[in-house]
Protein backbone atom coordinates (compact mmCIF):
# COMPACT_ATOMS: atom_id res chain seq x y z
CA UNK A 1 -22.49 -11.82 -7.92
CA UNK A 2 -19.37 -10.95 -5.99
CA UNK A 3 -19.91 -12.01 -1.88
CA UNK A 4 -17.56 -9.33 -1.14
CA UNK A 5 -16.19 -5.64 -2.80
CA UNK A 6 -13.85 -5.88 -5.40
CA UNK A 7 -13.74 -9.64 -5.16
CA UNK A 8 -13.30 -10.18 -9.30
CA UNK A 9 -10.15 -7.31 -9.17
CA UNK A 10 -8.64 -9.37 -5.38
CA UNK A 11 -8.83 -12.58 -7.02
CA UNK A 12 -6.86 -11.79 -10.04
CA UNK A 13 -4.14 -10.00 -9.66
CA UNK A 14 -2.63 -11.02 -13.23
CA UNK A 15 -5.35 -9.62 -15.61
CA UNK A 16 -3.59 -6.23 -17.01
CA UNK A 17 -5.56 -3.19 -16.39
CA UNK A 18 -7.33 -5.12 -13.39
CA UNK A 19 -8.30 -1.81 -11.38
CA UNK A 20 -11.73 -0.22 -10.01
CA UNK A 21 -12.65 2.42 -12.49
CA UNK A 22 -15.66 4.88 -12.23
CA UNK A 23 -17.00 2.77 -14.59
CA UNK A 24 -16.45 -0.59 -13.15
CA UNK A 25 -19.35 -2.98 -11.55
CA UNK A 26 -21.92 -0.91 -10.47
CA UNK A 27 -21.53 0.64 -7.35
CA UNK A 28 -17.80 -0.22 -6.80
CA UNK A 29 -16.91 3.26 -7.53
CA UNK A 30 -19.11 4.96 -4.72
CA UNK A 31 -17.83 1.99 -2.33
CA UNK A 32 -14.01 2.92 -3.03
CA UNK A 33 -14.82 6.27 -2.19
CA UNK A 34 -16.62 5.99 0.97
CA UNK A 35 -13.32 3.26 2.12
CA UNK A 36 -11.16 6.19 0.81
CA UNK A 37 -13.01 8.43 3.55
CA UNK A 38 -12.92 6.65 6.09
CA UNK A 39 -8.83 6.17 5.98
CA UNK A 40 -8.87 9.78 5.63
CA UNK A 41 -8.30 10.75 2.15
CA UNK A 42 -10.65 12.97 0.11
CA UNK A 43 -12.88 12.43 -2.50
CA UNK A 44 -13.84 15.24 -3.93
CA UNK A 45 -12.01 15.62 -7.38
CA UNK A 46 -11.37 12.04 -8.97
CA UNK A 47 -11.25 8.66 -7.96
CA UNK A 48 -7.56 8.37 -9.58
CA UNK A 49 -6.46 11.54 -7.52
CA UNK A 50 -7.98 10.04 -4.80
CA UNK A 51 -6.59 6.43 -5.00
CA UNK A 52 -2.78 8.25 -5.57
CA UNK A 53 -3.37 10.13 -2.26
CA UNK A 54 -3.89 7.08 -0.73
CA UNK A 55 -0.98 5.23 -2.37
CA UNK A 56 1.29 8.21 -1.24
CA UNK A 57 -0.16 8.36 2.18
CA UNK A 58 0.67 3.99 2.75
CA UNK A 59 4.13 4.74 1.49
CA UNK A 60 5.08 7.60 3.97
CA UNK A 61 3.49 5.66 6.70
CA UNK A 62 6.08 1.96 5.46
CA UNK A 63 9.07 1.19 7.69
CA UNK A 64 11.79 0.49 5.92
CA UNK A 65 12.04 -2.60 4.30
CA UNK A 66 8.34 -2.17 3.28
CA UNK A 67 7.36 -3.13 0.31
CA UNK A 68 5.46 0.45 -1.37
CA UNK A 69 2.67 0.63 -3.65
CA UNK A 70 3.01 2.62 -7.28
CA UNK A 71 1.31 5.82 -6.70
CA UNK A 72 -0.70 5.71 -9.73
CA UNK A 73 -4.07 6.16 -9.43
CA UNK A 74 -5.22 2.93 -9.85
CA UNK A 75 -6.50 0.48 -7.03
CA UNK A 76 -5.64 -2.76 -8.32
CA UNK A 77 -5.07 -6.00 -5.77
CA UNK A 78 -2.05 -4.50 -3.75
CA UNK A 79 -3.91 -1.12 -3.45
CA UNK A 80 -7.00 -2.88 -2.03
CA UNK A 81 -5.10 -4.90 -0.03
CA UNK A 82 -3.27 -2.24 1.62
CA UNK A 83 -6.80 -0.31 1.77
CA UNK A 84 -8.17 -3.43 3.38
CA UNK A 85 -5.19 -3.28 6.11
CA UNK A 86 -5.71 0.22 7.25
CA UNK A 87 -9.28 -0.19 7.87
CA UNK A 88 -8.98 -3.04 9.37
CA UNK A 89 -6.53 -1.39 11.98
CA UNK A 90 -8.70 1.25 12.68
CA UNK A 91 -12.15 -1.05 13.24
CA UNK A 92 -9.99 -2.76 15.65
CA UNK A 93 -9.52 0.27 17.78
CA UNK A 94 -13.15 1.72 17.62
CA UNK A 95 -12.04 4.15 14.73
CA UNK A 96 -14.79 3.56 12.36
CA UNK A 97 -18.35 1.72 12.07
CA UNK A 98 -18.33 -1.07 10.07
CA UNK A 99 -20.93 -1.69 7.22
CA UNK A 100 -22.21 -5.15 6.33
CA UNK A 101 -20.02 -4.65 2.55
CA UNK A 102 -16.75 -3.23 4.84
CA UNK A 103 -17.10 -6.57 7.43
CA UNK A 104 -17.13 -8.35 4.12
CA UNK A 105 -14.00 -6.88 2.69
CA UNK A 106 -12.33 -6.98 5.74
CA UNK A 107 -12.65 -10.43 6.48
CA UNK A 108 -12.20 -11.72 2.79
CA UNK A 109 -9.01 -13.53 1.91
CA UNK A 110 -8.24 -13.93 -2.07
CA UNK A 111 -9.25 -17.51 -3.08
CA UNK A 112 -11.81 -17.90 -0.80
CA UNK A 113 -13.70 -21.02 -1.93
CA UNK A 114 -17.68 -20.90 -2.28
CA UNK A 115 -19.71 -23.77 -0.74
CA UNK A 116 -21.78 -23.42 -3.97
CA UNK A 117 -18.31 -24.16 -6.27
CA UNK A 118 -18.86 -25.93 -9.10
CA UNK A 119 -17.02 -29.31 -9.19
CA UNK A 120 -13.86 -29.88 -11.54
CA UNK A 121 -15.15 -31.04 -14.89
CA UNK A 122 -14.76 -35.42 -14.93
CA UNK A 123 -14.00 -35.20 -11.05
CA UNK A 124 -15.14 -38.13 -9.29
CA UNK A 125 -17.84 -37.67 -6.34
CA UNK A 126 -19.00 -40.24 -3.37
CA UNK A 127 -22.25 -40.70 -4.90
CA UNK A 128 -20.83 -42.11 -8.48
CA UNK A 129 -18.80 -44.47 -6.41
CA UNK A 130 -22.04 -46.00 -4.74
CA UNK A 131 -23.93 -46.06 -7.37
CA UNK A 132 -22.05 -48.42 -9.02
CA UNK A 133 -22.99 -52.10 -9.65
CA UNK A 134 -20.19 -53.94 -8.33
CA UNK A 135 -17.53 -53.97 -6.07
CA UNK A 136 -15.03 -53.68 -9.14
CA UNK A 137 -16.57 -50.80 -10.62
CA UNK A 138 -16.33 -49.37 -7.19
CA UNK A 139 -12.91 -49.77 -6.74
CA UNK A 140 -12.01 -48.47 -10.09
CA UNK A 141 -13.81 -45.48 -9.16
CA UNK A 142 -12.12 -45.31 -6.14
CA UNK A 143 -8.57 -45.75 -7.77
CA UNK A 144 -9.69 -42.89 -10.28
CA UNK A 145 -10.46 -40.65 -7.12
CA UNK A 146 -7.73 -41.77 -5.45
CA UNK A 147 -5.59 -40.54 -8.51
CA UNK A 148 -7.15 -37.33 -8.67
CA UNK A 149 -6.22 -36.58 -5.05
CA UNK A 150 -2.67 -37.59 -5.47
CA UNK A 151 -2.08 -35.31 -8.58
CA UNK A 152 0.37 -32.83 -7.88
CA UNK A 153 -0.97 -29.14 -7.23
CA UNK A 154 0.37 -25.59 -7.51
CA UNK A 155 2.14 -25.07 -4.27
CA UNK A 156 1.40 -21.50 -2.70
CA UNK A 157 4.78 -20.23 -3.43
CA UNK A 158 4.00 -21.19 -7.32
CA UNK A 159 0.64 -19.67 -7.00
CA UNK A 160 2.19 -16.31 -5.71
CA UNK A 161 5.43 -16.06 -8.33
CA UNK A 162 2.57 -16.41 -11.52
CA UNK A 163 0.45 -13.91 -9.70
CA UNK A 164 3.06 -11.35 -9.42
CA UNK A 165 2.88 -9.00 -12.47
CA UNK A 166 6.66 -7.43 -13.72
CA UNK A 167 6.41 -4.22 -13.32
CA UNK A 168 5.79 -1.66 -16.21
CA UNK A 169 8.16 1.32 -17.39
CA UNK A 170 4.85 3.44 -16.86
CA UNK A 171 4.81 2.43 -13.45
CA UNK A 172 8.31 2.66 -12.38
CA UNK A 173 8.71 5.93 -13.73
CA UNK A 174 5.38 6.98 -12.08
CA UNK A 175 6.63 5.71 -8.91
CA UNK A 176 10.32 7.50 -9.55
CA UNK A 177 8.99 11.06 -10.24
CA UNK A 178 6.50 10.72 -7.06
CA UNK A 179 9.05 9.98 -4.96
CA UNK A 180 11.57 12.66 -6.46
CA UNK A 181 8.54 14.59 -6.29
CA UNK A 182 8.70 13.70 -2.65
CA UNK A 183 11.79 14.09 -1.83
CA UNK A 184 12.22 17.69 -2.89
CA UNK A 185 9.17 18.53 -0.47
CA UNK A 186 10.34 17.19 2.01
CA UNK A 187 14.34 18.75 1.57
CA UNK A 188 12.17 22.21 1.73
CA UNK A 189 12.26 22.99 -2.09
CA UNK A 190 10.06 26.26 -2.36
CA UNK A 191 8.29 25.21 -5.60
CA UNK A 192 4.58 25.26 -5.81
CA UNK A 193 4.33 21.59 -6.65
CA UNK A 194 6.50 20.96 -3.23
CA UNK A 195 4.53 23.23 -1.10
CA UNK A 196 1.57 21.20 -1.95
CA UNK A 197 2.87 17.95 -1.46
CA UNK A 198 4.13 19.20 2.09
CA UNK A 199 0.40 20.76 2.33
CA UNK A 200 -1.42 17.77 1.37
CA UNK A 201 0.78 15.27 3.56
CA UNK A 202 0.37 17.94 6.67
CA UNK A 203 -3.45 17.47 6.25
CA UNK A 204 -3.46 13.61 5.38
CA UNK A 205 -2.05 13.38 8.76
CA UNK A 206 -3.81 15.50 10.84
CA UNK A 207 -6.91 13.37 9.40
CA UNK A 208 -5.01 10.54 10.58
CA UNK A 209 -4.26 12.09 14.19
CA UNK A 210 -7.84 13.22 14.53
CA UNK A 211 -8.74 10.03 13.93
CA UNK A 212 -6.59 7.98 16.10
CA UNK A 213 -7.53 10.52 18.78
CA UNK A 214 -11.18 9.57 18.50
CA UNK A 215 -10.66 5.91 18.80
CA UNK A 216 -11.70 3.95 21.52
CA UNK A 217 -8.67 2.38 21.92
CA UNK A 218 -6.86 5.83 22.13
CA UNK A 219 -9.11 6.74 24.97
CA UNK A 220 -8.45 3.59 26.89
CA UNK A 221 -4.53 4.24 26.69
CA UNK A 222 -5.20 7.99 27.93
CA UNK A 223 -7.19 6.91 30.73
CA UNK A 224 -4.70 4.38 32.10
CA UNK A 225 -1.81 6.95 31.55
CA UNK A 226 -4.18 9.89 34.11
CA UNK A 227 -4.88 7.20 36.19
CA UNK A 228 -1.87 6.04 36.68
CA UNK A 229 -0.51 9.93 37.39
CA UNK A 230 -3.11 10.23 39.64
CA UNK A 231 -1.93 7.27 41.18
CA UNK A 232 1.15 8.41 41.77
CA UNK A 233 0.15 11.62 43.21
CA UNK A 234 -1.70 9.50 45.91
CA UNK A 235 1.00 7.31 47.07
CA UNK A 236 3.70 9.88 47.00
CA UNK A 237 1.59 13.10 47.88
CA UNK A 238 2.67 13.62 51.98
CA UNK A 239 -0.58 14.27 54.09
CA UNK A 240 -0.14 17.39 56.89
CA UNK A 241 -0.74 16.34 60.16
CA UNK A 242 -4.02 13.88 58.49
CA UNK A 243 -5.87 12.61 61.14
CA UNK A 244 -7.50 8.62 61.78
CA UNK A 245 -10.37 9.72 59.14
CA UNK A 246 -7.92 10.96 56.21
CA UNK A 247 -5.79 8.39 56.62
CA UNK A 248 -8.74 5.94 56.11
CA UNK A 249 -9.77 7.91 52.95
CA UNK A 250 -6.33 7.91 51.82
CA UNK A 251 -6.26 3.86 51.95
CA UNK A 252 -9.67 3.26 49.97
CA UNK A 253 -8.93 5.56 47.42
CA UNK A 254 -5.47 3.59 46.83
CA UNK A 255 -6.54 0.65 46.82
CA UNK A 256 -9.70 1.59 44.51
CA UNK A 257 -7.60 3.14 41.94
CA UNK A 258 -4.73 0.47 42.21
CA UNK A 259 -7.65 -1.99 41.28
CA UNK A 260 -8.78 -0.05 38.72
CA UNK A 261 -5.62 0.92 37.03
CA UNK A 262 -4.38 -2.97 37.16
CA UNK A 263 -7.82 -3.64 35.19
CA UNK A 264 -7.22 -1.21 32.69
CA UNK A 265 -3.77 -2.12 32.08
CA UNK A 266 -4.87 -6.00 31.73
CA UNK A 267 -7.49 -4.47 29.25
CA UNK A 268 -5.36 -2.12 27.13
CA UNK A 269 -2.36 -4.92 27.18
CA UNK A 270 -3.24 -6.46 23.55
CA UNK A 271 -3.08 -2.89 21.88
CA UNK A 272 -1.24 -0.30 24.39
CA UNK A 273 2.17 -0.23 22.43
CA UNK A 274 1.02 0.30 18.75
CA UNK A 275 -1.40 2.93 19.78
CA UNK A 276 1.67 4.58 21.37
CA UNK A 277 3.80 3.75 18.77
CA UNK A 278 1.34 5.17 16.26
CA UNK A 279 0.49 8.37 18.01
CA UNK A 280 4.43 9.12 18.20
CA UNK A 281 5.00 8.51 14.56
CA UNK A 282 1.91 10.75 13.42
CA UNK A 283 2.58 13.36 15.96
CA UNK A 284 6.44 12.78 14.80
CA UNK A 285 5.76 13.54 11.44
CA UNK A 286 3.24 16.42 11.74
CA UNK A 287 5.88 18.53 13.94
CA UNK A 288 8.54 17.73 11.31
CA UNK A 289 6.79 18.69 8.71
CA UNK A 290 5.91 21.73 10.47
CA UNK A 291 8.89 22.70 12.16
CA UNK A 292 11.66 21.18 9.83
CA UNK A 293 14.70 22.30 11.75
CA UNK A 294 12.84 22.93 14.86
CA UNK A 295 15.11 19.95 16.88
CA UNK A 296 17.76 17.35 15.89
CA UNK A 297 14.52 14.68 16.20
CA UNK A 298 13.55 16.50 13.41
CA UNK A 299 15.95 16.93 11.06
CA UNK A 300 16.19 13.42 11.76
CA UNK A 301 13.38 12.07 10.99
CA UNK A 302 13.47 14.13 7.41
CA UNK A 303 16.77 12.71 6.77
CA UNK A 304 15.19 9.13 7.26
CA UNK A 305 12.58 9.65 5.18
CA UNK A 306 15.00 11.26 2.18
CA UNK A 307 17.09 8.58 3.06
CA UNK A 308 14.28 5.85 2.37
CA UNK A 309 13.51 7.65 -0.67
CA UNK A 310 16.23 8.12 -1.85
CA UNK A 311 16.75 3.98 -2.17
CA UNK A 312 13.44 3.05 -3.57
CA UNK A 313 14.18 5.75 -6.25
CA UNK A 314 18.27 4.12 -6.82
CA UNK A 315 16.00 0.51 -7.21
CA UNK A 316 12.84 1.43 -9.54
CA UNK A 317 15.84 3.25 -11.63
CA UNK A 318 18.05 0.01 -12.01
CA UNK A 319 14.45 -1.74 -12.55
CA UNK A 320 14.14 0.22 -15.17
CA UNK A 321 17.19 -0.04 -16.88
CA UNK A 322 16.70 -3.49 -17.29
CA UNK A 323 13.32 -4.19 -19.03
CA UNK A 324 13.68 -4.06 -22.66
CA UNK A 325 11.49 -1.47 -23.78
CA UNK A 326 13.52 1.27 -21.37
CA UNK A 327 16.28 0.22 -23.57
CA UNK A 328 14.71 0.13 -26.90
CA UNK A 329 13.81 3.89 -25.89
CA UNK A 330 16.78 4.92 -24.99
CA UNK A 331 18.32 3.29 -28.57
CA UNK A 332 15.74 5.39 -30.36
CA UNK A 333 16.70 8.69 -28.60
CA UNK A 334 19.89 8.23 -29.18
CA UNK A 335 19.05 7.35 -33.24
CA UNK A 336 17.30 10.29 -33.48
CA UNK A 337 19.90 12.66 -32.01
CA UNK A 338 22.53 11.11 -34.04
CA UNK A 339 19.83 11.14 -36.90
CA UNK A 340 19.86 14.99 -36.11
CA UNK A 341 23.09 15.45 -36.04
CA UNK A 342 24.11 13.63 -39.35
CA UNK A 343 21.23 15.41 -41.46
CA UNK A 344 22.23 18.92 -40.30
CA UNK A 345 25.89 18.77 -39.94
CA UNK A 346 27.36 20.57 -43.22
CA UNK A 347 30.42 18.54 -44.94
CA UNK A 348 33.01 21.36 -46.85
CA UNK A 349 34.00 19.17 -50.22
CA UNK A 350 33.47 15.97 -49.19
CA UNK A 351 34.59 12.76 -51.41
CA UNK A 352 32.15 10.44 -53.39
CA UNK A 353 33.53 7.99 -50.01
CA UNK A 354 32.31 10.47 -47.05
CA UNK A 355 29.13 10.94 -48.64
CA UNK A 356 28.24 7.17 -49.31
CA UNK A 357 29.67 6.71 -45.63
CA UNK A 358 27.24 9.71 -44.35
CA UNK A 359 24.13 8.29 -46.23
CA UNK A 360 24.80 5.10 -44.91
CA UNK A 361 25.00 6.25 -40.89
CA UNK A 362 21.65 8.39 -42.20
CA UNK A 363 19.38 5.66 -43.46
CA UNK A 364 21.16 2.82 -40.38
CA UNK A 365 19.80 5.68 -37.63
CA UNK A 366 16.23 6.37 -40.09
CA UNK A 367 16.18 2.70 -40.09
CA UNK A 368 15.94 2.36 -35.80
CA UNK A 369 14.12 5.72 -35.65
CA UNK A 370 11.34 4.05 -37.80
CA UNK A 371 11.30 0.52 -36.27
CA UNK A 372 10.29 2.21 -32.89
CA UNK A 373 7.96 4.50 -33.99
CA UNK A 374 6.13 1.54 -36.32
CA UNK A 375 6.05 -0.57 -33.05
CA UNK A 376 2.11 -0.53 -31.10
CA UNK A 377 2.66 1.09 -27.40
CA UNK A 378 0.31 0.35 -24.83
């Protein structure tokens, strides 16, 4: 049994097709959903439309430099793991209530050992050493143990390089047309598909505002920022003609809400600036999105984004271009077009010569036309 969701899918990242399906381990399906809801995406069609929402939601949200998921459909280790990230920012500011299962995913690190582990088959343990006869048979054991230990081991950076899969042409094309997808929305393209995706993003993130707005780390930042107005009205407000009383009011209330807004600040210290930071990137992009050329900011902040695009489109393309089966395709489009072109182009009284040397470019592009189509395609 798994001690935490999705631990089988976490912990190995290599196995092709290693996703949550609707059919996978019971319940896994209904667990994915309900993580899905609380980071704000909807689950109401299917759990592959819902996953790509997600995918697409992480990307718009990366810096540059990030490293973005393949929006397709299919929450494999990097999908979880980005999943796991998100919720784990918003449990940290109040945003969500954690379930025993979520506290479990949240905390769990791929490779986590169990106490229970079985032991390496022929590995030596403390209690075969002492119950040996003699202090030679000891030592040998010892020496065997010792040897063990001293074995080299995968290194993490090993361990990472085998775990990361090459990418497929499936999935750099599916992450290609998303983003051209993307990038026409966001350059104002009046298609329906466009006017969707600007749709869909407009309500991911007013999911994500209303969310960040109902956090109790949200509220503590608001609170120090009226506090500290008020604050300021108080020491710079002038008093008419006040009199020994009012000035004595005056005084305590200062030095109550100097106290006060000193603890707050102490309090709101660890998480003040990304909660700022997030609520001007979400408001940022909502406005955009709504008011494309309201303000320079604007346009901006569209151009960035396009901009960002625009290069993880320029590297999935040269990606593709170099794994052999993008070329093998491309060799068998062209055969066929030429194959096209040589069966229906008419020859006016050609010699015995031009027709062997016709038949012969015929069967040479028949010849690559049917070695791709004969080969299995996942």
């Amino acid at each position: 049994m798994n001690i935490t969701p999705f631990q089988s899918i976490i912990d190995n990242p290599g196995i092709r097709a290693n996703y949550v399906k609707e059919q996978t381990a019971p319940g896994d399906a209904a667990i994915l959903r309900r993580y899905l809801e609380s980071a704000g995406i909807k689950t109401d069609g299917s759990l592959s439309a819902a996953v790509t929402a997600f995918q697409e939601s992480y990307n718009a949200s990366l810096a540059d430099g990030g490293v973005a998921l393949t929006p397709d459909g299919k929450a494999g280790p990097k999908t979880l793991e980005a999943l796991r990230q998100k919720l784990q920012t918003q449990e940290n500011r109040g945003a969500i209530q954690s379930s025993q299962d979520l506290k479990a995913f949240l905390k769990y690190q791929p490779g986590t050992p169990s106490l229970n582990a079985a032991k390496p088959e022929g590995a030596v343990t403390g209690a075969q050493v002492l119950s040996q006869p003699t202090d030679a048979a000891k030592r040998a054991q010892l020496d065997k143990k010792l040897a063990e230990n001293t074995e080299p081991k995968p290194t993490a950076a090993t361990a990472k390089k085998a775990e990361i899969a090459p990418p497929t042409m499936g999935a750099l094309e599916g992450e290609i047309s998303a983003n051209k997808a993307m990038i026409r929305a966001l350059q104002g393209s009046p298609s329906a598909d466009a006017s969707k995706l600007r749709q869909d993003r407009i309500g991911g993130l007013r999911t994500e505002q209303a969310t960040l707005r109902g956090g109790a780390e949200y509220k503590a930042v608001k609170s120090l920022a009226e506090d500290k107005a008020k604050l300021s009205t108080l020491e710079n407000g002038r008093m008419f003609l006040p009199t020994g009383s009012d000035i004595e009011t005056r005084t305590t209330e200062l030095k109550s809400l100097r106290a006060q807004v000193a603890a707050q600040e102490k309090a709101v210290a660890p998480f003040g600036a990304r909660i700022e930071a997030e609520e001007k990137r979400v408001d940022g992009e909502l406005f955009a999105l709504q008011h494309r050329n309201a303000t320079p900011a604007t346009q901006k902040h569209f151009d960035g984004e396009i901009a960002r695009r625009t290069r993880e489109v320029v590297k999935a393309e040269a990606a593709l271009e170099r794994l052999p089966e993008f070329k093998a395709r491309a060799e068998y489009k062209d055969a066929v077009a030429k194959l096209g072109e040589l069966r229906n182009d008419s020859m006016f009284m050609p010699t015995g010569a031009q027709i062997e040397h016709r038949m012969k470019g015929i069967e040479e592009a028949r010849s690559l036309v049917q070695k791709y189509e004969s080969k299995p395609r996942s």
